[in-house]
PDB file of N, CA and C in Angstrom:
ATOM      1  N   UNK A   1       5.184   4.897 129.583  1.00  0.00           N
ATOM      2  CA  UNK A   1       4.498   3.919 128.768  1.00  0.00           C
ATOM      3  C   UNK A   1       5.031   2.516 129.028  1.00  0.00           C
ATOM      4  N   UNK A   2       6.396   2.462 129.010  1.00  0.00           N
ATOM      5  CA  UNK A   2       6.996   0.989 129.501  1.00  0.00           C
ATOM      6  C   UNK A   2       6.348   0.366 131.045  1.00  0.00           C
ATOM      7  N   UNK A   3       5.871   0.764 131.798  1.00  0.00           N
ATOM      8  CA  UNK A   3       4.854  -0.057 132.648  1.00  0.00           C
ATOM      9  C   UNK A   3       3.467  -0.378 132.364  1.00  0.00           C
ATOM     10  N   UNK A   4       2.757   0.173 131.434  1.00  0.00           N
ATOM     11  CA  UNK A   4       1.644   0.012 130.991  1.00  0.00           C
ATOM     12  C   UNK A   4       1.743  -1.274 129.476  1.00  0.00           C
ATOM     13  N   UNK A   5       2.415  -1.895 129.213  1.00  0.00           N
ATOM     14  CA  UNK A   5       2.685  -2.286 128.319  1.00  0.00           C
ATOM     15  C   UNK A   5       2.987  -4.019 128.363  1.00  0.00           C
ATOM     16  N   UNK A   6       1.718  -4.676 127.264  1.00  0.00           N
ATOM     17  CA  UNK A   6       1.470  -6.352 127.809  1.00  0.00           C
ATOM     18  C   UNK A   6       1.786  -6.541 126.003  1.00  0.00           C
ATOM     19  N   UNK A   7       2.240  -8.340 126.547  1.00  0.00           N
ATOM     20  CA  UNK A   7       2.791  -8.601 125.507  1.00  0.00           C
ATOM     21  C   UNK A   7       1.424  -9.478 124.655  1.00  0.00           C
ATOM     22  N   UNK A   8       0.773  -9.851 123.650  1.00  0.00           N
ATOM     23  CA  UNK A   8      -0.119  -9.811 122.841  1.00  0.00           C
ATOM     24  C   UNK A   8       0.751 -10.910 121.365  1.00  0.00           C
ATOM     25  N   UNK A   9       0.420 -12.045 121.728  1.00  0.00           N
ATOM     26  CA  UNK A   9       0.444 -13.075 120.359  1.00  0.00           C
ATOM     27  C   UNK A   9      -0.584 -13.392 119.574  1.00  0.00           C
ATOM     28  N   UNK A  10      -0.698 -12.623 118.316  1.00  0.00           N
ATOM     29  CA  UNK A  10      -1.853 -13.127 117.665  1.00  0.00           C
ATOM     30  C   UNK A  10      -1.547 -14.321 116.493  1.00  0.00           C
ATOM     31  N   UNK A  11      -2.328 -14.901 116.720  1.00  0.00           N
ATOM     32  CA  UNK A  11      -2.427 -16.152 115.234  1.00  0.00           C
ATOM     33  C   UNK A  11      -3.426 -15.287 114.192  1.00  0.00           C
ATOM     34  N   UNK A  12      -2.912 -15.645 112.818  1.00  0.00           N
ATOM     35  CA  UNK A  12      -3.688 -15.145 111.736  1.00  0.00           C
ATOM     36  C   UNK A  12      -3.594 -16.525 110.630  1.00  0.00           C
ATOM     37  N   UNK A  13      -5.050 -16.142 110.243  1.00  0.00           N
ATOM     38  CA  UNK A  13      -5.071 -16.882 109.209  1.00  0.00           C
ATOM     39  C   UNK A  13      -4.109 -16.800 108.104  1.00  0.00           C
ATOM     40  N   UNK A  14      -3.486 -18.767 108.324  1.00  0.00           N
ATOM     41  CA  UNK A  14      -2.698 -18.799 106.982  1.00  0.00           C
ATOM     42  C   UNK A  14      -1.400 -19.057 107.789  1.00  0.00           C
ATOM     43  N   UNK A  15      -1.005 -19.098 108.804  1.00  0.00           N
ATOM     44  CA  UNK A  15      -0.322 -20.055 109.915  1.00  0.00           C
ATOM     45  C   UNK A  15       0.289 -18.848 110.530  1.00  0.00           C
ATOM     46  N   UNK A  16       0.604 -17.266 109.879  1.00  0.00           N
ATOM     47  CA  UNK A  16       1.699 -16.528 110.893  1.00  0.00           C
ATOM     48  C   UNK A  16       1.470 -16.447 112.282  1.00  0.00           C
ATOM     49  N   UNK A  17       2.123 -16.099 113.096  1.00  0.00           N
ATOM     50  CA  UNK A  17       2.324 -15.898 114.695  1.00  0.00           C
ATOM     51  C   UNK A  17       2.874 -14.437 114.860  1.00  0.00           C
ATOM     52  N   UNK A  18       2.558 -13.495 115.053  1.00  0.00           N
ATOM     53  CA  UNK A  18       3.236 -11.923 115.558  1.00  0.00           C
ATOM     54  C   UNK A  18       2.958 -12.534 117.384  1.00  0.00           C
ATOM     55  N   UNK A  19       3.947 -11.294 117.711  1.00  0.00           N
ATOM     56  CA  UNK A  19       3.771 -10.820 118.864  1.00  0.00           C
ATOM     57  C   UNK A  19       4.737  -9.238 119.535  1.00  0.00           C
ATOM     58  N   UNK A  20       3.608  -8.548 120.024  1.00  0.00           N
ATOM     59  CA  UNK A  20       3.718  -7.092 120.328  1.00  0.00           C
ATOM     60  C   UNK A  20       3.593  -6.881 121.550  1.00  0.00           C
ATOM     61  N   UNK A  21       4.333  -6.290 121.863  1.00  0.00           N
ATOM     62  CA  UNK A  21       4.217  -5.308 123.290  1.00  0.00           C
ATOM     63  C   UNK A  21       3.601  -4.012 123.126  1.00  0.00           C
ATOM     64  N   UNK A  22       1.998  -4.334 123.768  1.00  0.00           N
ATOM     65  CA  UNK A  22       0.755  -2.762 123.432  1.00  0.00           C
ATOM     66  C   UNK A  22       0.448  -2.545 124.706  1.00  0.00           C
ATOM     67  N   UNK A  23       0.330  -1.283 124.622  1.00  0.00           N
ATOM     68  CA  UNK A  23      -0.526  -0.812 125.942  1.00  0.00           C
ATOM     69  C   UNK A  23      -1.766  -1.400 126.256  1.00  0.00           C
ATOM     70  N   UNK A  24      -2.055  -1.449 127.409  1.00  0.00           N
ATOM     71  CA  UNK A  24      -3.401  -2.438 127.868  1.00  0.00           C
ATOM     72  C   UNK A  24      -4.404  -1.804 127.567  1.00  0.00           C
ATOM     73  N   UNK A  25      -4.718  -0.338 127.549  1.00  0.00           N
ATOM     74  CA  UNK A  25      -5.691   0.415 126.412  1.00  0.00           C
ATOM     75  C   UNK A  25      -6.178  -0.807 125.074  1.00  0.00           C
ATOM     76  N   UNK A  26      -5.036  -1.210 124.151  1.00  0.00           N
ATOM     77  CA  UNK A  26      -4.912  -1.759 123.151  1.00  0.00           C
ATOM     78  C   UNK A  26      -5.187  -3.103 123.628  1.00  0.00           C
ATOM     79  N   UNK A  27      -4.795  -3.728 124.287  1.00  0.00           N
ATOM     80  CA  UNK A  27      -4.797  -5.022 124.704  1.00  0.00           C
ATOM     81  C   UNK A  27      -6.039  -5.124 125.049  1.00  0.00           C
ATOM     82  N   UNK A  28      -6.930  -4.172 125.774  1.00  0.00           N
ATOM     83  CA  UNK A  28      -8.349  -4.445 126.454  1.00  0.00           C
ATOM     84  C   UNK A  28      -9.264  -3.919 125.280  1.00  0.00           C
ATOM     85  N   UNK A  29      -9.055  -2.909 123.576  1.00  0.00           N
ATOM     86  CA  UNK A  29      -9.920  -3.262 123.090  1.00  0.00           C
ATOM     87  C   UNK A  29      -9.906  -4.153 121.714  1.00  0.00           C
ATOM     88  N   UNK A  30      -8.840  -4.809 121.944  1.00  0.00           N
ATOM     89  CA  UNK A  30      -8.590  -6.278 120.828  1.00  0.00           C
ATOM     90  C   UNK A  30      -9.525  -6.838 121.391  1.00  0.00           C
ATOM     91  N   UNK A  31      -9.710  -7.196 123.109  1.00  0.00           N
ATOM     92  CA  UNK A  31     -10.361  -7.985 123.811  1.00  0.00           C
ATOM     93  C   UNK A  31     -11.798  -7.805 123.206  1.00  0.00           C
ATOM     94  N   UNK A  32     -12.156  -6.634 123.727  1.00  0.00           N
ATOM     95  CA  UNK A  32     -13.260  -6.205 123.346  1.00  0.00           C
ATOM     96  C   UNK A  32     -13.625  -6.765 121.867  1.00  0.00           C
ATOM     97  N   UNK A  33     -13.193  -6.208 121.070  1.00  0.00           N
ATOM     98  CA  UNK A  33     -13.234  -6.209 119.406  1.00  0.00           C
ATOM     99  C   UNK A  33     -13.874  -7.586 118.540  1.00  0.00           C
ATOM    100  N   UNK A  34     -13.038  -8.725 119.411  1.00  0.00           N
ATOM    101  CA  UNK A  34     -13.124  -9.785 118.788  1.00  0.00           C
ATOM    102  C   UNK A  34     -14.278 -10.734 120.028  1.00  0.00           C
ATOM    103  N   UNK A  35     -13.967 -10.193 121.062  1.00  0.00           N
ATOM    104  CA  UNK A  35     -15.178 -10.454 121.852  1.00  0.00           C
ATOM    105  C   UNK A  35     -16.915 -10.637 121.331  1.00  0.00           C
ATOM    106  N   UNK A  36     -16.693  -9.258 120.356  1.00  0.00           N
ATOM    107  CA  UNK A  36     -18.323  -8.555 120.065  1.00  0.00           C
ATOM    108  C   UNK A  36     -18.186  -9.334 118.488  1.00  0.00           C
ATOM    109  N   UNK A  37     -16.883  -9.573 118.060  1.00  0.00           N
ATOM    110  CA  UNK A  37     -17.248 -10.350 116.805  1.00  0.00           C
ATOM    111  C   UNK A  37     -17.049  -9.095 115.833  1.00  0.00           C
ATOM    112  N   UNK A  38     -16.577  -8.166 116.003  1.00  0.00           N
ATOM    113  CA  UNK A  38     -16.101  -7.322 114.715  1.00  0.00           C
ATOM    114  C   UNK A  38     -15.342  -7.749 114.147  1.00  0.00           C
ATOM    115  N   UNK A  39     -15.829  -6.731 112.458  1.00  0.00           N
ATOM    116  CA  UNK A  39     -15.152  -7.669 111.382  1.00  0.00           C
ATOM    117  C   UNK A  39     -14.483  -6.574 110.892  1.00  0.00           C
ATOM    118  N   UNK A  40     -13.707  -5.725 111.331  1.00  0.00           N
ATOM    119  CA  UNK A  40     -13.276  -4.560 110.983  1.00  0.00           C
ATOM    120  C   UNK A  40     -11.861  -4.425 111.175  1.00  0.00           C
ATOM    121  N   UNK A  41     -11.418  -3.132 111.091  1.00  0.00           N
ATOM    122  CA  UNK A  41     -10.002  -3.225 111.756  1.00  0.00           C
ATOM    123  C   UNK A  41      -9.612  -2.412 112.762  1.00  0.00           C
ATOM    124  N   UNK A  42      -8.181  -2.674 113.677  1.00  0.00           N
ATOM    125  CA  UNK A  42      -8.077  -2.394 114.910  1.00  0.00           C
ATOM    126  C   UNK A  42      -6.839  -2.009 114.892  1.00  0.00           C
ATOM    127  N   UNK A  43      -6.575  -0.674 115.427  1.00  0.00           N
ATOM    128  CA  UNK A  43      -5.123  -0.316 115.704  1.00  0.00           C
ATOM    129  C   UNK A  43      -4.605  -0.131 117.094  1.00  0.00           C
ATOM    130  N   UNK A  44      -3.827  -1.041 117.034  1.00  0.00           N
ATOM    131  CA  UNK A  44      -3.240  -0.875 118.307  1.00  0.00           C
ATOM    132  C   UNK A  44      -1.873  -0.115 118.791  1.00  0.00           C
ATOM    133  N   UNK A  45      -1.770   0.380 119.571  1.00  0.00           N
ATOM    134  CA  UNK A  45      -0.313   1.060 119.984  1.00  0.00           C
ATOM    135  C   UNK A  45       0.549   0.756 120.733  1.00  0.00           C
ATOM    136  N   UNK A  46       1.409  -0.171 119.221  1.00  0.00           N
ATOM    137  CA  UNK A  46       2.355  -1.241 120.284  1.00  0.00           C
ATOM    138  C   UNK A  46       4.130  -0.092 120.457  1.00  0.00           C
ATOM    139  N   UNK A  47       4.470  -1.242 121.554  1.00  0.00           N
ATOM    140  CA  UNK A  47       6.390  -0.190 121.503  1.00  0.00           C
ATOM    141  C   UNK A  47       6.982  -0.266 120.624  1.00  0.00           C
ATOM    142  N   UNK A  48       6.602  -0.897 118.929  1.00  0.00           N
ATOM    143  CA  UNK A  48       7.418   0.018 118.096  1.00  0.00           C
ATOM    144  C   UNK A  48       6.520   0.786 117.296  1.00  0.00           C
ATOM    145  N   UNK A  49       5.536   1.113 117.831  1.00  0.00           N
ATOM    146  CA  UNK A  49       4.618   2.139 116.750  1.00  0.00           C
ATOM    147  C   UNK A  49       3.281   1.474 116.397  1.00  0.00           C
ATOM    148  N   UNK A  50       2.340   2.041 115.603  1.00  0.00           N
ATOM    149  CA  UNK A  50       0.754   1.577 115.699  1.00  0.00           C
ATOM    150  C   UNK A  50       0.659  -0.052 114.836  1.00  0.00           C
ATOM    151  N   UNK A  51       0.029  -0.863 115.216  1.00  0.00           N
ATOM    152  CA  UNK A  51      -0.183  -1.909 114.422  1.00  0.00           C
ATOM    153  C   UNK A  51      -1.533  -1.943 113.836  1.00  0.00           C
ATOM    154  N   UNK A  52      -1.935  -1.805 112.565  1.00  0.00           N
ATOM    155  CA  UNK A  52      -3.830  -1.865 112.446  1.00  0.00           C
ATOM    156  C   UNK A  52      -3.828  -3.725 111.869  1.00  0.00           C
ATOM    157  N   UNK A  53      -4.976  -3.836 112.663  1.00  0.00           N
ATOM    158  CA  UNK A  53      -4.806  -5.937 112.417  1.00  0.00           C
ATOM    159  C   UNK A  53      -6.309  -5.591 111.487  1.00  0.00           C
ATOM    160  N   UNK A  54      -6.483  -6.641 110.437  1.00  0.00           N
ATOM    161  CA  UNK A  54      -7.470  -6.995 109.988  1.00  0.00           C
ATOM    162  C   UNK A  54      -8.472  -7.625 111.045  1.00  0.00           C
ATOM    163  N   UNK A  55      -9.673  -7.866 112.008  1.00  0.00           N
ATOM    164  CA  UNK A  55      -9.966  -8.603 112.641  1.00  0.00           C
ATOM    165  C   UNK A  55     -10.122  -9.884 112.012  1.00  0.00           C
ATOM    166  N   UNK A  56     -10.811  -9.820 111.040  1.00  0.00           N
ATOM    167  CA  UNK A  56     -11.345 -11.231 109.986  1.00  0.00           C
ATOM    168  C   UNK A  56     -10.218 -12.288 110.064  1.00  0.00           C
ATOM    169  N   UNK A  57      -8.907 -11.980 110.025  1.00  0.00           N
ATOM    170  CA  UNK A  57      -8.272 -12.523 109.707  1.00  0.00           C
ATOM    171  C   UNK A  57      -7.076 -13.273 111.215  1.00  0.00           C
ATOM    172  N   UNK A  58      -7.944 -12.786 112.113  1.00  0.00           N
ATOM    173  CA  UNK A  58      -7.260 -13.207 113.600  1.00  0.00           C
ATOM    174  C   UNK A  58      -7.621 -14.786 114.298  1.00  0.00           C
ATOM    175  N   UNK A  59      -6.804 -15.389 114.235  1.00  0.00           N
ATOM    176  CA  UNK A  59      -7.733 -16.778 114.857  1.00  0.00           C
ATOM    177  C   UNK A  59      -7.538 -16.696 116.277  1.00  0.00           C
ATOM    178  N   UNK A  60      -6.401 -16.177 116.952  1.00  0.00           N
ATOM    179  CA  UNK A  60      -6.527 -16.274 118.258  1.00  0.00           C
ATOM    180  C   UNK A  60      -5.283 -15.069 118.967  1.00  0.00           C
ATOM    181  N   UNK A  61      -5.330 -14.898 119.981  1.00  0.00           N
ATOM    182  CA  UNK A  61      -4.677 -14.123 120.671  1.00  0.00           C
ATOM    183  C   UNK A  61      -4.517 -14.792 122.096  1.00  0.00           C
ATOM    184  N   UNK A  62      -3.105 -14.796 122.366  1.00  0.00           N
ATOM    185  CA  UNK A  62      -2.666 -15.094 123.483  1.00  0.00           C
ATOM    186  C   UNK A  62      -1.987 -13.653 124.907  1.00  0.00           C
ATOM    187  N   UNK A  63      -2.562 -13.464 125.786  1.00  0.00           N
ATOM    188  CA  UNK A  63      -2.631 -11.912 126.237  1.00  0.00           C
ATOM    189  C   UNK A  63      -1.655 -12.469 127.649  1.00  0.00           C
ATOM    190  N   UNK A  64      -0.303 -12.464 127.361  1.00  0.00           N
ATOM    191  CA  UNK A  64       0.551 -12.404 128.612  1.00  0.00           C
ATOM    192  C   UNK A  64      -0.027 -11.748 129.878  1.00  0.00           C
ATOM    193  N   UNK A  65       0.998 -12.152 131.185  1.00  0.00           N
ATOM    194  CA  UNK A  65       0.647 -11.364 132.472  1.00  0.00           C
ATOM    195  C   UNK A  65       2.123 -10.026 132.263  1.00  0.00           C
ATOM    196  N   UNK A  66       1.531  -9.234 132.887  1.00  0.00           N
ATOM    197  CA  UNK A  66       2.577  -8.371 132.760  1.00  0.00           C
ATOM    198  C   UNK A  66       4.249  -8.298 132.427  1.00  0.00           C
ATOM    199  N   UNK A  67       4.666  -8.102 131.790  1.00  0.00           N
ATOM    200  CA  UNK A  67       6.225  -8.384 131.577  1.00  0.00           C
ATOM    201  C   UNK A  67       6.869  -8.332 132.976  1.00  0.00           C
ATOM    202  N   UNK A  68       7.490  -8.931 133.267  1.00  0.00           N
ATOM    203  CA  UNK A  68       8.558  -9.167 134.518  1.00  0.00           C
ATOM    204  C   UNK A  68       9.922  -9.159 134.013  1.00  0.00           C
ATOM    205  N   UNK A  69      10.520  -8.039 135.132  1.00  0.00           N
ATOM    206  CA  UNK A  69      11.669  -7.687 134.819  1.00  0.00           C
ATOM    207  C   UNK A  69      12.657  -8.304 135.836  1.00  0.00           C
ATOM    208  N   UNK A  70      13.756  -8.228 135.295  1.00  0.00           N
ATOM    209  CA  UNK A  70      14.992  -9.298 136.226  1.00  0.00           C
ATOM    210  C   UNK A  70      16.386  -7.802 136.405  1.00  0.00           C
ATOM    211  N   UNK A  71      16.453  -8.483 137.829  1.00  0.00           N
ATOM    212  CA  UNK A  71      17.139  -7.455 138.500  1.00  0.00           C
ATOM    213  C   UNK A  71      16.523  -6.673 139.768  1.00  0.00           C
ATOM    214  N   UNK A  72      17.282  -5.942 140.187  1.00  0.00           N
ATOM    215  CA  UNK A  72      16.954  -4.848 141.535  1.00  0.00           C
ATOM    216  C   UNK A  72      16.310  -4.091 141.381  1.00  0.00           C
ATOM    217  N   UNK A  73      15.613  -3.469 141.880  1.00  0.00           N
ATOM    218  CA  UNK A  73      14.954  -2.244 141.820  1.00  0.00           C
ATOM    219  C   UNK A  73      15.618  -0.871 142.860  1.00  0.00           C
ATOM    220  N   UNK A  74      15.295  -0.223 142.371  1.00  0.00           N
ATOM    221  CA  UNK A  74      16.017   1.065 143.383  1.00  0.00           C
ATOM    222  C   UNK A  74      15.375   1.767 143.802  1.00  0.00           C
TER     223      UNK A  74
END
């Protein structure tokens, strides 16, 4: 799961800022979700466990490029 996994900043109404590391499953149907304008809710499956977001209440989402890791590989 740790290679499949993008980092996701949402703004919500009322000034907070989160940000999660979800699988791109999750990441591609937030995309979707708020794309089509649903007003519902959405659970996503981030690395510490499920997040369900209100959509209504999302003003924006910022969708990182893949996490990059520092160091060697073997």
């Amino acid at each position: 799961m740790a290679d499949d996994l993008i980092r996701v900043e949402i703004g919500f109404a009322g000034g907070q800022i989160l940000s999660w590391l979800v699988t791109a499953d999750s990441a591609d149907a937030l995309d979707r979700n708020l794309g089509a304008g649903a007003s519902s809710t959405l659970a996503l499956d981030a690395q510490e466990g499920t997040v369900t977001l209100v959509l209504d209440r999302v003003l924006y989402v910022k969708r990182y490029a893949r996490e990059s890791r520092v160091g060697f590989a073997n």
